[in-house]
N, C-alpha and C. Protein backbone atom coordinates (compact mmCIF):
# COMPACT_ATOMS: atom_id res chain seq x y z
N UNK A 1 0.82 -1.20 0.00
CA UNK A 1 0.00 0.00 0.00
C UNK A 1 0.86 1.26 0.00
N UNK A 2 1.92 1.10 0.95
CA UNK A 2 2.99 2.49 0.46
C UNK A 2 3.82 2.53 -0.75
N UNK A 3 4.19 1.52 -1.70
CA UNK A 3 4.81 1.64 -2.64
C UNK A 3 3.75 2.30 -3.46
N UNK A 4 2.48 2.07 -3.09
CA UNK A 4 1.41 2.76 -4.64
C UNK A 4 0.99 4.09 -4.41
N UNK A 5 1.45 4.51 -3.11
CA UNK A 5 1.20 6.10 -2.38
C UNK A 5 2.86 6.59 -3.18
N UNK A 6 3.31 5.98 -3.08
CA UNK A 6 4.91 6.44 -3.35
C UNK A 6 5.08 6.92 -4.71
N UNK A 7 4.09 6.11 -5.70
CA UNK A 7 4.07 5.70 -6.78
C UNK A 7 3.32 6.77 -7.73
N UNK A 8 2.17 6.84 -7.24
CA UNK A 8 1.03 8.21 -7.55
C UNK A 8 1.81 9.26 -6.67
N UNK A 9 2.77 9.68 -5.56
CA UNK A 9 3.01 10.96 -5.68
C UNK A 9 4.45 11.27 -6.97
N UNK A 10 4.92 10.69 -7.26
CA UNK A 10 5.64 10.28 -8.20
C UNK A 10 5.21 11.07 -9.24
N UNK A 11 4.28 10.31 -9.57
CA UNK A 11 3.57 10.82 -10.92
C UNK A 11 3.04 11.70 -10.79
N UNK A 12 2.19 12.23 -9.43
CA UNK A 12 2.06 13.52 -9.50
C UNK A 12 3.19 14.75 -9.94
N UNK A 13 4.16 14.62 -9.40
CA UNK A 13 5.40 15.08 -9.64
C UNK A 13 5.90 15.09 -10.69
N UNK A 14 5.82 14.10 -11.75
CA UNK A 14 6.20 14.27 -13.50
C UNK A 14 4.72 15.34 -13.51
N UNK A 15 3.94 15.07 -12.90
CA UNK A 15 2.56 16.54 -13.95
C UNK A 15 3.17 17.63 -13.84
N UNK A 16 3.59 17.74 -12.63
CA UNK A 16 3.68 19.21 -12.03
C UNK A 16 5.10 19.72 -13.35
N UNK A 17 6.15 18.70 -13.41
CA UNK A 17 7.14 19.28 -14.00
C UNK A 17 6.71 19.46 -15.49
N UNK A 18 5.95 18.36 -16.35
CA UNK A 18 5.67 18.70 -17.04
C UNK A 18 4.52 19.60 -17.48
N UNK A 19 4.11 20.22 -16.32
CA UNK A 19 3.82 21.79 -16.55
C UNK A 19 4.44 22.80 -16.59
N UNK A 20 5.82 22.74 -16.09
CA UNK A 20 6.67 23.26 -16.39
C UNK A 20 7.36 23.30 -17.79
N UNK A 21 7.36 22.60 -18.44
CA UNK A 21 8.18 21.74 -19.43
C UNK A 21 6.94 22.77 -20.82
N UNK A 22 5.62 22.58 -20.52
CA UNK A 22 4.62 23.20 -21.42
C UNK A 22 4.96 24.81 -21.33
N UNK A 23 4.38 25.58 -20.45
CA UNK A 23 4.45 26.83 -19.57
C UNK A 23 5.98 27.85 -20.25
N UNK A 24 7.03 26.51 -19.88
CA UNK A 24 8.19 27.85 -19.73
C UNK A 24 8.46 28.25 -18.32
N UNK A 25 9.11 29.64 -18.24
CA UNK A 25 8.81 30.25 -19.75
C UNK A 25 9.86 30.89 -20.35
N UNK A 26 10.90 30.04 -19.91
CA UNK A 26 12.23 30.03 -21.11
C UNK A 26 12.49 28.84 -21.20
N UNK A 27 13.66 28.56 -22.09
CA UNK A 27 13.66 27.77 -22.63
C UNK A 27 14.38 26.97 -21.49
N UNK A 28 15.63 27.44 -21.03
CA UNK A 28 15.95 26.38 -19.89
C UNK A 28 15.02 25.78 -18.60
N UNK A 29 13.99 26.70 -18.53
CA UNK A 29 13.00 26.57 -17.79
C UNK A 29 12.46 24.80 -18.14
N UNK A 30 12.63 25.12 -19.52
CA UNK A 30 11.75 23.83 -20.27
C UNK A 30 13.00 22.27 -20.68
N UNK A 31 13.74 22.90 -20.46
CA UNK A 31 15.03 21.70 -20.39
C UNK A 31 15.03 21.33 -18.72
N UNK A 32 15.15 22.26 -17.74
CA UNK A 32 15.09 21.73 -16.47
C UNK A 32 14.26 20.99 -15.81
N UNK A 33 12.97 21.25 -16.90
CA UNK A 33 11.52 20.68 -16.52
C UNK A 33 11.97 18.95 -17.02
N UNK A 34 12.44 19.13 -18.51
CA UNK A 34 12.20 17.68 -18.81
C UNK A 34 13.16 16.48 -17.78
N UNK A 35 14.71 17.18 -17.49
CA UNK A 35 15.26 16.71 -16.25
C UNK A 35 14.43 16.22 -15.33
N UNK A 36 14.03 17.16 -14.83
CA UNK A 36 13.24 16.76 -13.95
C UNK A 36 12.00 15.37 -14.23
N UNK A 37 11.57 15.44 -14.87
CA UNK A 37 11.20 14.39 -15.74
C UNK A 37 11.86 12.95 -15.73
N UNK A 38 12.88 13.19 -16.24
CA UNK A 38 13.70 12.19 -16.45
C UNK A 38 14.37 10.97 -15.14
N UNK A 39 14.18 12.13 -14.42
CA UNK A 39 14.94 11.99 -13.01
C UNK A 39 13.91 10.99 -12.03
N UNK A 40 12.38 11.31 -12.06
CA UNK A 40 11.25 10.83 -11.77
C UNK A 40 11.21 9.79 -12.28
N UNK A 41 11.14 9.55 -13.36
CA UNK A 41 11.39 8.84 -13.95
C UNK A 41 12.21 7.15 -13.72
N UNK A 42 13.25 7.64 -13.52
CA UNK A 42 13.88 6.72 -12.99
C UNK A 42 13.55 6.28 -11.37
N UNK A 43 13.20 7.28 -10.70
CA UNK A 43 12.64 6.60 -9.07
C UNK A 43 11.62 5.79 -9.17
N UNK A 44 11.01 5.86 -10.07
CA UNK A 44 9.61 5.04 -10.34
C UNK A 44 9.61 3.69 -10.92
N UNK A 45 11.01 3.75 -12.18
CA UNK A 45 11.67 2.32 -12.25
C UNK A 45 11.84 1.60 -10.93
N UNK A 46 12.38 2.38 -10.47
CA UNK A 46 13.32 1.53 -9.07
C UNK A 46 12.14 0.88 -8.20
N UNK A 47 10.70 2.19 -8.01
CA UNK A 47 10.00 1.33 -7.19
C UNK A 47 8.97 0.39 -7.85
N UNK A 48 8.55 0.59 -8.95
CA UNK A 48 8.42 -0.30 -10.08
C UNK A 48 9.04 -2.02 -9.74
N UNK A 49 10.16 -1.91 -9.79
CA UNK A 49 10.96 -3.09 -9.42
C UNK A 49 10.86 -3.52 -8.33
N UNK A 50 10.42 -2.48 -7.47
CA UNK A 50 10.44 -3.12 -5.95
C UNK A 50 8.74 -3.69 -5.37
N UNK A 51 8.41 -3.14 -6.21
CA UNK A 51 6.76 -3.84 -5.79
C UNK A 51 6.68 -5.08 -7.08
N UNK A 52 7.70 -5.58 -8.15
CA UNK A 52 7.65 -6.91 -8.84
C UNK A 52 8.93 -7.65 -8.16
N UNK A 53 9.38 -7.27 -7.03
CA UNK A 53 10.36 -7.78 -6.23
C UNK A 53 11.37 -8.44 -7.97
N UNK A 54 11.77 -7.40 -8.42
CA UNK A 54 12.99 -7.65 -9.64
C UNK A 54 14.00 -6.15 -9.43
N UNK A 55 14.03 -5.73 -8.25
CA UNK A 55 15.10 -4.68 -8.26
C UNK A 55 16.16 -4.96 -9.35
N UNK A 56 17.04 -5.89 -9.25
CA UNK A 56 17.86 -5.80 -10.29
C UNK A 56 18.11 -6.03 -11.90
N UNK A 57 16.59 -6.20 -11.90
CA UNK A 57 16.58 -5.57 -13.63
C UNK A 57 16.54 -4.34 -13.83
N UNK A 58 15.27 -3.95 -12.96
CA UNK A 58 14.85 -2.35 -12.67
C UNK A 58 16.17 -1.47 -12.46
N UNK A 59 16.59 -1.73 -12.01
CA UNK A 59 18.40 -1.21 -11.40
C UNK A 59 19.04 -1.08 -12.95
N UNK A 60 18.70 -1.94 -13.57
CA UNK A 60 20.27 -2.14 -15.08
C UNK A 60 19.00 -0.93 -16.11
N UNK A 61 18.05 -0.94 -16.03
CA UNK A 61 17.01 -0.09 -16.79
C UNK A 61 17.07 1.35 -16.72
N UNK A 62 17.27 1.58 -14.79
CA UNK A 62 17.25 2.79 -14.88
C UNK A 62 18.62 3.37 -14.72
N UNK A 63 19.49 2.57 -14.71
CA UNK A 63 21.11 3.27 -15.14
C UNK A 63 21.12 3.43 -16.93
N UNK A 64 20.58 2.82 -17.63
CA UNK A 64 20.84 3.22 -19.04
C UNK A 64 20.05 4.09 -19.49
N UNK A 65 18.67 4.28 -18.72
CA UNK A 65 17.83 5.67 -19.03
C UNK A 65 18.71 7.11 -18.51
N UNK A 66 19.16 6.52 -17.14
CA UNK A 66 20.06 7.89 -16.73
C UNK A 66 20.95 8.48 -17.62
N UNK A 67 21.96 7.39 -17.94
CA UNK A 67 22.90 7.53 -19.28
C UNK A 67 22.09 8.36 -20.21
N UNK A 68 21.38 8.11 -20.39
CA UNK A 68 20.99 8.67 -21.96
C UNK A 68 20.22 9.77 -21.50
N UNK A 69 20.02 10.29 -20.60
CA UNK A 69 19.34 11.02 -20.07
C UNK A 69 20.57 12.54 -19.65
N UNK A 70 21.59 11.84 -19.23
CA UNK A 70 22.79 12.41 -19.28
C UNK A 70 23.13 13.30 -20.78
N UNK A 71 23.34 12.16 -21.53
CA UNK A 71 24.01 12.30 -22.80
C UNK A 71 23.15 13.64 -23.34
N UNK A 72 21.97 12.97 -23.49
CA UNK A 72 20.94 14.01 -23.95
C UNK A 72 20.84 15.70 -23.17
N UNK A 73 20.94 15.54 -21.80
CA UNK A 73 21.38 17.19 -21.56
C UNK A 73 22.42 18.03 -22.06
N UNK A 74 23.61 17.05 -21.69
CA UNK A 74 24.63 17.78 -22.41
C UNK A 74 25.05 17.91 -23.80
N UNK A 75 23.96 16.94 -24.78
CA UNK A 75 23.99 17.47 -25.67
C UNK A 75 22.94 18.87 -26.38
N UNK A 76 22.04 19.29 -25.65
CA UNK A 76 20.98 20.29 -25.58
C UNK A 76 22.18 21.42 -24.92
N UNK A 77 22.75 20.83 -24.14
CA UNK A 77 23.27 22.58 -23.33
C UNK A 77 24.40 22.76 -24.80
N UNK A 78 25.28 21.67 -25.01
CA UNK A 78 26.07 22.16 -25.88
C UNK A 78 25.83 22.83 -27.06
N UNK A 79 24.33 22.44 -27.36
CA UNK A 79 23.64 22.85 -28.57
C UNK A 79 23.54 24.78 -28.63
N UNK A 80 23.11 24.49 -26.99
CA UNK A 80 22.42 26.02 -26.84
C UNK A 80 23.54 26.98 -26.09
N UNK A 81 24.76 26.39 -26.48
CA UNK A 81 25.81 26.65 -25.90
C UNK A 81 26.67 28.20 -27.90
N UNK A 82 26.83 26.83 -28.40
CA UNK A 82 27.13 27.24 -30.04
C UNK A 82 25.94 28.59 -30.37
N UNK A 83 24.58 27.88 -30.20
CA UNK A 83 23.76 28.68 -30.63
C UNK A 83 23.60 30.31 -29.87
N UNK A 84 24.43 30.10 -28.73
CA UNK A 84 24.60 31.42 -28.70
C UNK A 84 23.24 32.11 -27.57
N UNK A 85 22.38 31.18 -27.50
CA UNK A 85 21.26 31.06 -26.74
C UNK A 85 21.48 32.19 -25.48
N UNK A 86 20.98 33.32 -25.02
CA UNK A 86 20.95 33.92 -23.84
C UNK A 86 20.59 33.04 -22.51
């Protein structure tokens, strides 16, 4: 019963950011949002795994989402880095 309280505030928490992510109201506003996102994301794998008692798949899933989750910021900042972006 607490993993599914854990679980729905979770997801409450991706809404909220991805109201951020819609809204703005700049643009990093809207990159920090999807982070944020991303980041949720992965806690929800983890407890995901822990209420199918398979933590350690869930574990190898949400290290390669992080990765790429990684990759993908710093390739947006570098982007908006060139571009000169304020």
């Amino acid at each position: 019963m607490n993993l599914l309280l854990v679980m729905n505030l979770i997801a409450v928490l991706i809404v909220m950011y991805l109201y951020r992510v819609i809204r703005g109201p700049t643009l990093y506003d809207r990159v920090l949002g999807l982070n944020g996102i991303s980041t949720k994301a992965i806690i929800l794998l983890i407890v995901i795994g822990t209420v199918y008692d398979r933590v350690d798949m869930f574990v190898d899933i949400s290290t390669g989402y992080a990765l790429l989750n990684l990759i993908g910021a710093l390739a947006i900042a570098k982007y908006l880095e060139q571009r000169g972006h304020p």
